[in-house]
N, C-alpha and C. Protein backbone atom coordinates (compact mmCIF):
# COMPACT_ATOMS: atom_id res chain seq x y z
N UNK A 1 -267.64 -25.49 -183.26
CA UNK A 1 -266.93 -24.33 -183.73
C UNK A 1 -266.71 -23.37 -182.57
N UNK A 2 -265.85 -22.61 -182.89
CA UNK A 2 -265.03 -21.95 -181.51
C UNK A 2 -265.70 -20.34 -181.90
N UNK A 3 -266.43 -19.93 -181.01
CA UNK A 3 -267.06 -18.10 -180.65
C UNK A 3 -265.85 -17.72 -180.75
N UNK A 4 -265.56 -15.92 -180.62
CA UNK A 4 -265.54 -15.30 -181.11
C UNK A 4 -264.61 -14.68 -179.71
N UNK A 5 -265.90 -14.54 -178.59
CA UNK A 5 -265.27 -14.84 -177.60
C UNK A 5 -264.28 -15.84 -176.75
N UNK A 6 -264.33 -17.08 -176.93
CA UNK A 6 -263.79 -17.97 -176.54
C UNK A 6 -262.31 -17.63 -177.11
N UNK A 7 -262.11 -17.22 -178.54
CA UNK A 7 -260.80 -17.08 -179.09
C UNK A 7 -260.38 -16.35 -178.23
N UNK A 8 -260.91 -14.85 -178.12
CA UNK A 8 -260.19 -13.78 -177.34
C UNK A 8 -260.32 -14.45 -175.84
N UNK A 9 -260.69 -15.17 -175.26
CA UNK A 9 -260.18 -15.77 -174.02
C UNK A 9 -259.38 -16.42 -173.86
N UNK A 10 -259.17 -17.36 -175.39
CA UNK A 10 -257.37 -18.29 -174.89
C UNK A 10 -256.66 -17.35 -175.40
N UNK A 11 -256.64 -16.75 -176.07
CA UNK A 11 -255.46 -15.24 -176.57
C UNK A 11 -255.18 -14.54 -175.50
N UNK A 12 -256.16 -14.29 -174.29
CA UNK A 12 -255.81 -13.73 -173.11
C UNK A 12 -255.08 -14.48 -172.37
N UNK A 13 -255.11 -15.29 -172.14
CA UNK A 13 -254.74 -16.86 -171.58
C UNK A 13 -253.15 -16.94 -171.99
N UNK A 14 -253.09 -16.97 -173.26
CA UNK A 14 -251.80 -17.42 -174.15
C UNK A 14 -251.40 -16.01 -173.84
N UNK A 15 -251.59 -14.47 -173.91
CA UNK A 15 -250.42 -13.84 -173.43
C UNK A 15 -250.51 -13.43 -172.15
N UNK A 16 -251.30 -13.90 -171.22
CA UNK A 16 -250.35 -13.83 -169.88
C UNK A 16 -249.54 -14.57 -169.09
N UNK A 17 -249.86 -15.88 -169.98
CA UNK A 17 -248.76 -17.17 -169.39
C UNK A 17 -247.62 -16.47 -170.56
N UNK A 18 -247.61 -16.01 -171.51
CA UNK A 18 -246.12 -15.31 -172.31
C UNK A 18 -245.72 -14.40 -171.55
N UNK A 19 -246.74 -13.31 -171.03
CA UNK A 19 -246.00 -12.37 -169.72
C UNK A 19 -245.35 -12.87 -168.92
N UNK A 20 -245.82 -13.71 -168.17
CA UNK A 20 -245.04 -14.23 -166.44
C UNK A 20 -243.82 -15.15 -167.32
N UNK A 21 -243.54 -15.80 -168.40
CA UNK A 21 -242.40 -15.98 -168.62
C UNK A 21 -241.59 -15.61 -169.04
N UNK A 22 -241.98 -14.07 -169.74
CA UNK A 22 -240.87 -12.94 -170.02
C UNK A 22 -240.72 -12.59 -168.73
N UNK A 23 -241.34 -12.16 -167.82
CA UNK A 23 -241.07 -10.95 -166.53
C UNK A 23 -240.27 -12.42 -165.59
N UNK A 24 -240.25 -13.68 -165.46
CA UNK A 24 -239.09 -14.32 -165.26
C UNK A 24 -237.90 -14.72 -165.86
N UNK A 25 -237.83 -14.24 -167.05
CA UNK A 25 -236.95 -14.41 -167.68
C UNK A 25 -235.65 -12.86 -167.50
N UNK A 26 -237.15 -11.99 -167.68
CA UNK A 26 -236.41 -10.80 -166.97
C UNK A 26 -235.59 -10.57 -165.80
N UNK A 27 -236.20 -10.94 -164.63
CA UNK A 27 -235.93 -11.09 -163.17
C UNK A 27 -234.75 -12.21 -163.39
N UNK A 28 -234.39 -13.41 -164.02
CA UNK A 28 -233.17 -14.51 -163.72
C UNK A 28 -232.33 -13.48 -164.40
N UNK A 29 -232.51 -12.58 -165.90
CA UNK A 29 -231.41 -11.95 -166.36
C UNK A 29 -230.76 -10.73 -165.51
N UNK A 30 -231.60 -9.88 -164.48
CA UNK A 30 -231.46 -8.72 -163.76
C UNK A 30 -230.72 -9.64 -162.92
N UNK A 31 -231.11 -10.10 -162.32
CA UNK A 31 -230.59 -11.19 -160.94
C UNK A 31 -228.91 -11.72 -161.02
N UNK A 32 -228.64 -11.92 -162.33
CA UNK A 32 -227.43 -12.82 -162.99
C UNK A 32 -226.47 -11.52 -162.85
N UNK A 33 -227.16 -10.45 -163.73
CA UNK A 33 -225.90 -9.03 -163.48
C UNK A 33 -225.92 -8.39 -162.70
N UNK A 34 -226.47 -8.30 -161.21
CA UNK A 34 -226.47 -7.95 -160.30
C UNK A 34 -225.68 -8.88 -159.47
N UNK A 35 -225.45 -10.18 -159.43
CA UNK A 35 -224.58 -11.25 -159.31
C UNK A 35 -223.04 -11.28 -159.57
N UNK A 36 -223.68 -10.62 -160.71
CA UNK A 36 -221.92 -10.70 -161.43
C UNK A 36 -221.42 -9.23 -161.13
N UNK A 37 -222.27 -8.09 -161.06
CA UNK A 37 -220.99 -7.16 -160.54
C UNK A 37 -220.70 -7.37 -159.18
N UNK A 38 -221.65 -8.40 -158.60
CA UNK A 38 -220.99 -8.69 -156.96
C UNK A 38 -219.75 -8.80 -157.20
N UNK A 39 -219.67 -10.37 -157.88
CA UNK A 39 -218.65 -10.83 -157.94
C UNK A 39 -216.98 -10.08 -158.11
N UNK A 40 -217.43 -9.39 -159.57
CA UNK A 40 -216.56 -8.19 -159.98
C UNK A 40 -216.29 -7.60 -158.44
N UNK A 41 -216.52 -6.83 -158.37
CA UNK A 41 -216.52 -5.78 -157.06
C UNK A 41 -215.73 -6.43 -156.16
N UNK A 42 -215.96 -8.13 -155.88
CA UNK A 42 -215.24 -8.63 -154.34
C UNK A 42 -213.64 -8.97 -154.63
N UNK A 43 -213.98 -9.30 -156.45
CA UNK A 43 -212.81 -9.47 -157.40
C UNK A 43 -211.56 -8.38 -156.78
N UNK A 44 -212.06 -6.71 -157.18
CA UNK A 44 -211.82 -5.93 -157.33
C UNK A 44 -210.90 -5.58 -155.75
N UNK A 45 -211.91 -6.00 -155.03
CA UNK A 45 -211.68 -5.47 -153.47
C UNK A 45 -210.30 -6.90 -153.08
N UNK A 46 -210.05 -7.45 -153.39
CA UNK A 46 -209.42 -8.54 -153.47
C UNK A 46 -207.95 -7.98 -154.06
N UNK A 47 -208.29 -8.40 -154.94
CA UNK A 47 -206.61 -7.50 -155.94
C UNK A 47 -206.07 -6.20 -155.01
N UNK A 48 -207.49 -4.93 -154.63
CA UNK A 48 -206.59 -4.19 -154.53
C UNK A 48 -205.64 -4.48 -153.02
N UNK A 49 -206.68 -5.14 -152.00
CA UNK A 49 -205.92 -5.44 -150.64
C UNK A 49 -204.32 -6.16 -150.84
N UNK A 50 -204.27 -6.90 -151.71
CA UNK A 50 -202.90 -7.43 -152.64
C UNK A 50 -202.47 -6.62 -152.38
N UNK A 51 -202.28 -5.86 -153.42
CA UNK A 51 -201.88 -4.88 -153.61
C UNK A 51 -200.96 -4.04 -152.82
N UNK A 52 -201.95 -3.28 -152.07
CA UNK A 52 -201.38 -2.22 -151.23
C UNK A 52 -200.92 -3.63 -149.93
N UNK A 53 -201.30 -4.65 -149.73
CA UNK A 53 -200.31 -5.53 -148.85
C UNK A 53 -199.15 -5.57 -149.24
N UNK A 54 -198.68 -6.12 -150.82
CA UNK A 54 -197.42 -5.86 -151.41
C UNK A 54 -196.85 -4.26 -151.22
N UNK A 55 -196.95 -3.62 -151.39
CA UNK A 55 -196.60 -2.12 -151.18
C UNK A 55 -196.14 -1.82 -149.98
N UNK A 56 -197.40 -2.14 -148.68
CA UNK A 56 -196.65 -2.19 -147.30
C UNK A 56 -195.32 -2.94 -147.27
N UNK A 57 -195.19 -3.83 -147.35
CA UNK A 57 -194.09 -4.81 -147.42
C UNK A 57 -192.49 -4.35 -148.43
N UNK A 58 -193.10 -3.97 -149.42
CA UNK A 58 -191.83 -3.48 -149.93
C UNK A 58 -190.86 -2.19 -149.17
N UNK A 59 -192.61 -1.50 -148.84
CA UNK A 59 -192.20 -0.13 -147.84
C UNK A 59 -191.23 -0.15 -146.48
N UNK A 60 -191.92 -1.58 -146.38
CA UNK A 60 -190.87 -1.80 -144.92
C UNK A 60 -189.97 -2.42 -145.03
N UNK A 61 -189.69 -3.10 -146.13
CA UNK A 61 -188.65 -3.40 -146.31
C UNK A 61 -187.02 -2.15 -146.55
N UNK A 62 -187.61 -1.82 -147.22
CA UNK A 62 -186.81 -0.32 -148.49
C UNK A 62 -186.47 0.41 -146.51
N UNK A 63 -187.56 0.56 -145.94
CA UNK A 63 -187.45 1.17 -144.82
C UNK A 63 -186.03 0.62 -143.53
N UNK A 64 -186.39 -0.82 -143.70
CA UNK A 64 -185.29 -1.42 -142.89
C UNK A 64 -183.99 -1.73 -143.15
N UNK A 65 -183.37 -1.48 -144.46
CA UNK A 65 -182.29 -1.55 -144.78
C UNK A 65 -181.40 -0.24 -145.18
N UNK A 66 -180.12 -0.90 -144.89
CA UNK A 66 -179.41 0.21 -144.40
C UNK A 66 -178.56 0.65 -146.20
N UNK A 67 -178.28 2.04 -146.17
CA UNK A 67 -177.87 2.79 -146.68
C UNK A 67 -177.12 2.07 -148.00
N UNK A 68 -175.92 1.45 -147.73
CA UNK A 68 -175.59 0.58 -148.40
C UNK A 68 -176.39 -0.50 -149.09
N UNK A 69 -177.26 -1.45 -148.22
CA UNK A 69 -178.26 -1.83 -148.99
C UNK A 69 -179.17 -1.70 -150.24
N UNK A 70 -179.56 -0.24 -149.65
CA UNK A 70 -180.53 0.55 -150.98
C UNK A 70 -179.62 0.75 -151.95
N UNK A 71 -178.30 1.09 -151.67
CA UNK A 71 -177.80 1.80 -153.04
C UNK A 71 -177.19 0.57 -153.84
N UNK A 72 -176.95 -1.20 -153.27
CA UNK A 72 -176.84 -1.92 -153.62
C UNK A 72 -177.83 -2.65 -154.59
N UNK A 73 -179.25 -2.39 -154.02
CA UNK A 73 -180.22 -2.92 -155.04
C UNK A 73 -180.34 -1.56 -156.11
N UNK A 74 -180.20 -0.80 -155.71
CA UNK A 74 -180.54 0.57 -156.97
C UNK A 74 -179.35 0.51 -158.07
N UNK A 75 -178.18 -0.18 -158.12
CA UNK A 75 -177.49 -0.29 -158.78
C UNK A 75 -177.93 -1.45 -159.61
N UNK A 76 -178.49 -2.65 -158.99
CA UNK A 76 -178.91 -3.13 -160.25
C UNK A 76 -179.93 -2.96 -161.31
N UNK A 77 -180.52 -1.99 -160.78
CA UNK A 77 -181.98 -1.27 -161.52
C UNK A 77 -181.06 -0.17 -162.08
N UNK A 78 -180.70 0.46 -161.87
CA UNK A 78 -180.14 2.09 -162.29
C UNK A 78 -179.05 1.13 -163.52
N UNK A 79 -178.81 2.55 -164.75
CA UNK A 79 -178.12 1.73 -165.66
C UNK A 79 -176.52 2.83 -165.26
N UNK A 80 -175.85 1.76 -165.58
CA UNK A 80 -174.29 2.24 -165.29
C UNK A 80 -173.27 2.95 -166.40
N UNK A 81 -173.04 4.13 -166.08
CA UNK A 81 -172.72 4.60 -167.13
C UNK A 81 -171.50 4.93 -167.21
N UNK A 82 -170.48 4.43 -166.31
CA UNK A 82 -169.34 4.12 -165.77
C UNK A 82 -168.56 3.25 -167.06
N UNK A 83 -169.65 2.13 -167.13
CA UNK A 83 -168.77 0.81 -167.94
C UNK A 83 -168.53 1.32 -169.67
């Protein structure tokens, strides 16, 4: 037959091997979203360099063409109220 003590020693037993696999379970879940807003973030930093790359480019474009040009593409955007 099992003391009294002995119980409360595998009960000690049984919750600190339950601790160290919550507090790793903890640490892989902290670890995973600290991971993932990396990711997010490089996501983020990604798109916006796009971005403002597209923008430069349109800028210099819009910049290098001549007078006629611009008002050639703005006519097909602008609505005509002529017709």
């Amino acid at each position: 037959m099992f003391s009294f003590t002995s119980i409360i020693a595998r009960l000690k037993t049984w919750a600190i091997a339950a601790g160290i696999v919550l507090a790793a379970i903890g640490i892989a879940f902290l670890k995973g979203r600290a991971s993932e807003r990396a990711a997010q973030s490089h996501q983020r930093l990604k798109e916006r360099r796009k971005a403002i790359k597209t923008a430069q480019e349109i800028e210099n474009d819009v910049a290098n063409d001549s007078r006629n040009d611009l008002l050639r593409r703005a006519r097909r955007w602008l609505p005509d109220n002529d017709r």
